[in-house]
C-alpha atoms as a PDB file:
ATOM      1  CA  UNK A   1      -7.723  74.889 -72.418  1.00  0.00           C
ATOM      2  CA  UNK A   2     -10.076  74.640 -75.123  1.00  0.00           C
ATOM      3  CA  UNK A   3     -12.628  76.932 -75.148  1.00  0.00           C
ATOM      4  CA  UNK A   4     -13.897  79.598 -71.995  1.00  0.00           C
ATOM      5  CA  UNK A   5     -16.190  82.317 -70.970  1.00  0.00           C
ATOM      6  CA  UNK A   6     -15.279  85.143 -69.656  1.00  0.00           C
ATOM      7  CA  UNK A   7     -18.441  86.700 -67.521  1.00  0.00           C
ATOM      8  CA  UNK A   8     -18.882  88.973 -64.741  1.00  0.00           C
ATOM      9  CA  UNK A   9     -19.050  86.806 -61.638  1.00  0.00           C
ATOM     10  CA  UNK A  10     -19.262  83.801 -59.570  1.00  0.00           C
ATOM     11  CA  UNK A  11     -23.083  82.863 -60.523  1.00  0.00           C
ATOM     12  CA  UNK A  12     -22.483  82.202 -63.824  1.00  0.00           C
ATOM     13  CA  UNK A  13     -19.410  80.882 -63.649  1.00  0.00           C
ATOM     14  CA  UNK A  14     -21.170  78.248 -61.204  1.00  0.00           C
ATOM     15  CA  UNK A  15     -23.895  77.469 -63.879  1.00  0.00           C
ATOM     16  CA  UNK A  16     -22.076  77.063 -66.412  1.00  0.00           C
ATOM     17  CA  UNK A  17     -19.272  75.123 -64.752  1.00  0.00           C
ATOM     18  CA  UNK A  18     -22.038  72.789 -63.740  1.00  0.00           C
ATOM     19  CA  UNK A  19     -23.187  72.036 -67.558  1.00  0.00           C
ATOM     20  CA  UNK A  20     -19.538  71.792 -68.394  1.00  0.00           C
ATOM     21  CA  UNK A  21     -19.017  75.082 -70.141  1.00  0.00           C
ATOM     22  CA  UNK A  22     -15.270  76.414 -68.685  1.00  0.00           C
ATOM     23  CA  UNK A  23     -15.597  79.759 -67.685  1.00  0.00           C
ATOM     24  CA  UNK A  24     -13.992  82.275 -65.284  1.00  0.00           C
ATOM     25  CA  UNK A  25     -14.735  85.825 -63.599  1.00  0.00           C
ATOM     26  CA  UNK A  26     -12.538  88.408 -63.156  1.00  0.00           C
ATOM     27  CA  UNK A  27     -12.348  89.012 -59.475  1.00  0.00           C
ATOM     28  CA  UNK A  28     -12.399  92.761 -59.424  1.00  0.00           C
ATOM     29  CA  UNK A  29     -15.847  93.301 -60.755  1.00  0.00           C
ATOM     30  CA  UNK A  30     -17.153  94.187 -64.517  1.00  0.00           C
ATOM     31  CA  UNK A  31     -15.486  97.298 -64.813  1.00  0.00           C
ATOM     32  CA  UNK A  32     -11.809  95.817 -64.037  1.00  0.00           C
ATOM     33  CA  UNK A  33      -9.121  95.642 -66.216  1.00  0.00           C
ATOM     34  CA  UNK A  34      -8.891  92.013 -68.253  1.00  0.00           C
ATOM     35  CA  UNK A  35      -5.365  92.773 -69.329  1.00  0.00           C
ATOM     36  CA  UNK A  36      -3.733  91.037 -66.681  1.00  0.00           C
ATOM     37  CA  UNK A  37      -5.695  87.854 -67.606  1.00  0.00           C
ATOM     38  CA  UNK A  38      -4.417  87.746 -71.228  1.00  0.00           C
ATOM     39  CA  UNK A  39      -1.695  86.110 -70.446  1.00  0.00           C
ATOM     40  CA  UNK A  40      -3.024  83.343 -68.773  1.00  0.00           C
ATOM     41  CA  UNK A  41      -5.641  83.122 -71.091  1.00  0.00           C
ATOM     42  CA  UNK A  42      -3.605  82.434 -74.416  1.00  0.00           C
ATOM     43  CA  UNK A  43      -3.621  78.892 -74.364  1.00  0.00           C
ATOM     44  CA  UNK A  44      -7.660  78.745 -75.180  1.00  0.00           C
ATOM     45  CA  UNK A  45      -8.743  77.622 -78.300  1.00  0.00           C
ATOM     46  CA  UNK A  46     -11.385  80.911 -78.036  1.00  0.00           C
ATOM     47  CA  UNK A  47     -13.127  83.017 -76.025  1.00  0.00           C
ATOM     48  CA  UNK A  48     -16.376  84.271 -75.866  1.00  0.00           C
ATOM     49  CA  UNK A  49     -17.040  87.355 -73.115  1.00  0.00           C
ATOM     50  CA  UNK A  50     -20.406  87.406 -72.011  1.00  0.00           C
ATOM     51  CA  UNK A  51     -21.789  90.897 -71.266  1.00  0.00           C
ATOM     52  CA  UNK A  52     -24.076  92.293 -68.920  1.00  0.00           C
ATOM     53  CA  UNK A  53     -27.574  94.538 -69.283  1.00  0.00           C
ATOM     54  CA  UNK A  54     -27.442  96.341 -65.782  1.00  0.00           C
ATOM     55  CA  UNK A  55     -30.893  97.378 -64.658  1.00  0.00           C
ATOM     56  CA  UNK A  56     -29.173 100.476 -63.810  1.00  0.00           C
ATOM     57  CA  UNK A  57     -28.803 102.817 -66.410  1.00  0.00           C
ATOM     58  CA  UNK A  58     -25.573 104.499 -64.983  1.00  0.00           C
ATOM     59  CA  UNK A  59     -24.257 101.113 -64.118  1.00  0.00           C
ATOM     60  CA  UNK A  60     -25.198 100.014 -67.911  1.00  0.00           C
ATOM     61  CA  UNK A  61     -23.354 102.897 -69.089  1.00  0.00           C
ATOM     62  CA  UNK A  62     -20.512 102.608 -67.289  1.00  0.00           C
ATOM     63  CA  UNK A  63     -19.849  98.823 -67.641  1.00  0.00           C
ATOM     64  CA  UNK A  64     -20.959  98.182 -71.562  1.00  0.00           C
ATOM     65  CA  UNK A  65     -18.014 100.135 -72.929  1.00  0.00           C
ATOM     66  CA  UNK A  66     -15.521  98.259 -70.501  1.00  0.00           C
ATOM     67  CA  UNK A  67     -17.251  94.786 -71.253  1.00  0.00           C
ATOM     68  CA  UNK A  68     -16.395  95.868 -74.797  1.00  0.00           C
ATOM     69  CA  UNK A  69     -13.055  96.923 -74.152  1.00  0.00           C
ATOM     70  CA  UNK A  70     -12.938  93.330 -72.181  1.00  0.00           C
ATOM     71  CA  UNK A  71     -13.394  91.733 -75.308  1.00  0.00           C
ATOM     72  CA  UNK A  72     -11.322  93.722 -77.724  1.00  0.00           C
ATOM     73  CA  UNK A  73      -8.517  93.086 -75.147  1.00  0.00           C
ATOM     74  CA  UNK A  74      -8.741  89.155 -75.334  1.00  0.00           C
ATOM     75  CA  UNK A  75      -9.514  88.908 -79.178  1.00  0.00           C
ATOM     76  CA  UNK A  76     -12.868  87.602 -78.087  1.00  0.00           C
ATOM     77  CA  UNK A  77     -16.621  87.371 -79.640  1.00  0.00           C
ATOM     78  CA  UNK A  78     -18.823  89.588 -77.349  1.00  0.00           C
ATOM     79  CA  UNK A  79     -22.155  88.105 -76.886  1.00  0.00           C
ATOM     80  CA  UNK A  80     -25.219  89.719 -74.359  1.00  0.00           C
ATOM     81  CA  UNK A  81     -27.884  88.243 -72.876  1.00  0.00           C
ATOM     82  CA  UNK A  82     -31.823  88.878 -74.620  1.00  0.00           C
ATOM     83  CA  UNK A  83     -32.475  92.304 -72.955  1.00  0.00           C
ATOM     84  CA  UNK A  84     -33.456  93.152 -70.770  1.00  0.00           C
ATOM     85  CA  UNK A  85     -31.632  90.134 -68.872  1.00  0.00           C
ATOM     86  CA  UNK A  86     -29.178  90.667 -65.986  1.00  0.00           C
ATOM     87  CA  UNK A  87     -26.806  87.396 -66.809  1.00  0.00           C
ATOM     88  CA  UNK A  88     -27.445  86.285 -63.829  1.00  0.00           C
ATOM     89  CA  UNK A  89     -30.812  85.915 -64.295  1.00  0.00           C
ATOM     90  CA  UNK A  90     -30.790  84.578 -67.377  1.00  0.00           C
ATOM     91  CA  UNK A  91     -28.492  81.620 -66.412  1.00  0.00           C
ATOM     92  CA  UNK A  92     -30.250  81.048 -63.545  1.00  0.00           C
ATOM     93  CA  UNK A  93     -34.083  81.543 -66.068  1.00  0.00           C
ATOM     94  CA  UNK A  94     -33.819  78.542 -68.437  1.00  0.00           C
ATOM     95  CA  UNK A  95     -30.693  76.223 -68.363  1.00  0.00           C
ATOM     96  CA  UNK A  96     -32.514  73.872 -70.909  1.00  0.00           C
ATOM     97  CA  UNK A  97     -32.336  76.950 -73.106  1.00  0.00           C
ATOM     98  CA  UNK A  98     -29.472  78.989 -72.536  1.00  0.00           C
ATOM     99  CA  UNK A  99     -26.590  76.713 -71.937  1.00  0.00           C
ATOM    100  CA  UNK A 100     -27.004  75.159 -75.307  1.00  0.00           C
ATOM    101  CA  UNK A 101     -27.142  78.956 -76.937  1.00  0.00           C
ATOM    102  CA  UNK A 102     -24.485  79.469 -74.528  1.00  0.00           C
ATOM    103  CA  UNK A 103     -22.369  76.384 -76.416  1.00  0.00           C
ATOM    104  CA  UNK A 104     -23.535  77.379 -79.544  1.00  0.00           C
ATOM    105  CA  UNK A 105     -21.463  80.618 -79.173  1.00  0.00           C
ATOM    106  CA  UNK A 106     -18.356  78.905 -78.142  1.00  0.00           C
ATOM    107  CA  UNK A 107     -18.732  76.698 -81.421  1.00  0.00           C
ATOM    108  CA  UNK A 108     -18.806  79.520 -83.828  1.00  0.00           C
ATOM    109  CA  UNK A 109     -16.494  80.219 -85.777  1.00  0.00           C
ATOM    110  CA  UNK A 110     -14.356  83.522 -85.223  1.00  0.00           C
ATOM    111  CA  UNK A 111     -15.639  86.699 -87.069  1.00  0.00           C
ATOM    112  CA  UNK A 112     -13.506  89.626 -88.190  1.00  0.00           C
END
């Protein structure tokens, strides 16, 4: 494939599936491991993982250092939504604004 997403669930997969953006969930939850996807994942041109700011503070902690893990795992850009956004929420806020940030990431150039 050419370029994906990697976010926490099924919502945003949805909305950004429907704007054309290819993305996928893990279907363990945030705080799975990614490694088993990497396989099936080498074929994209890049990735982007899309974190998560979890209005709970213990769930924040808890899931931020595995969403970065997520990333270092693929070889992926980590982006997160404007705090204090769930990214549910903030797919579902504004498509007319954040699907073409959203598309912006996924044209960027990788960083080292």
């Amino acid at each position: 494939t050419d370029r994906i997403a990697v976010v926490k669930g099924e919502i945003p997969v949805m909305v950004l599936d429907r704007f054309g953006i290819k993305a996928c969930a893990p279907n363990a939850g945030e705080s799975s491991s990614i490694a088993p996807w990497k396989e099936k994942l080498l074929l994209a041109k890049k990735i982007i993982v899309i974190g998560d700011w979890d209005a709970d503070p213990v769930a924040r902690n808890q899931v931020i250092p595995k969403t970065r893990e997520r990333a270092d795992i693929l070889g992926a850009e980590l982006y997160f939504p404007p705090e204090p956004y769930d990214l549910d929420d903030w797919v579902l806020s504004d498509p007319d604004i954040v699907i073409p940030i959203i598309k912006q990431y996924l044209r960027q150039k990788m960083t080292d």
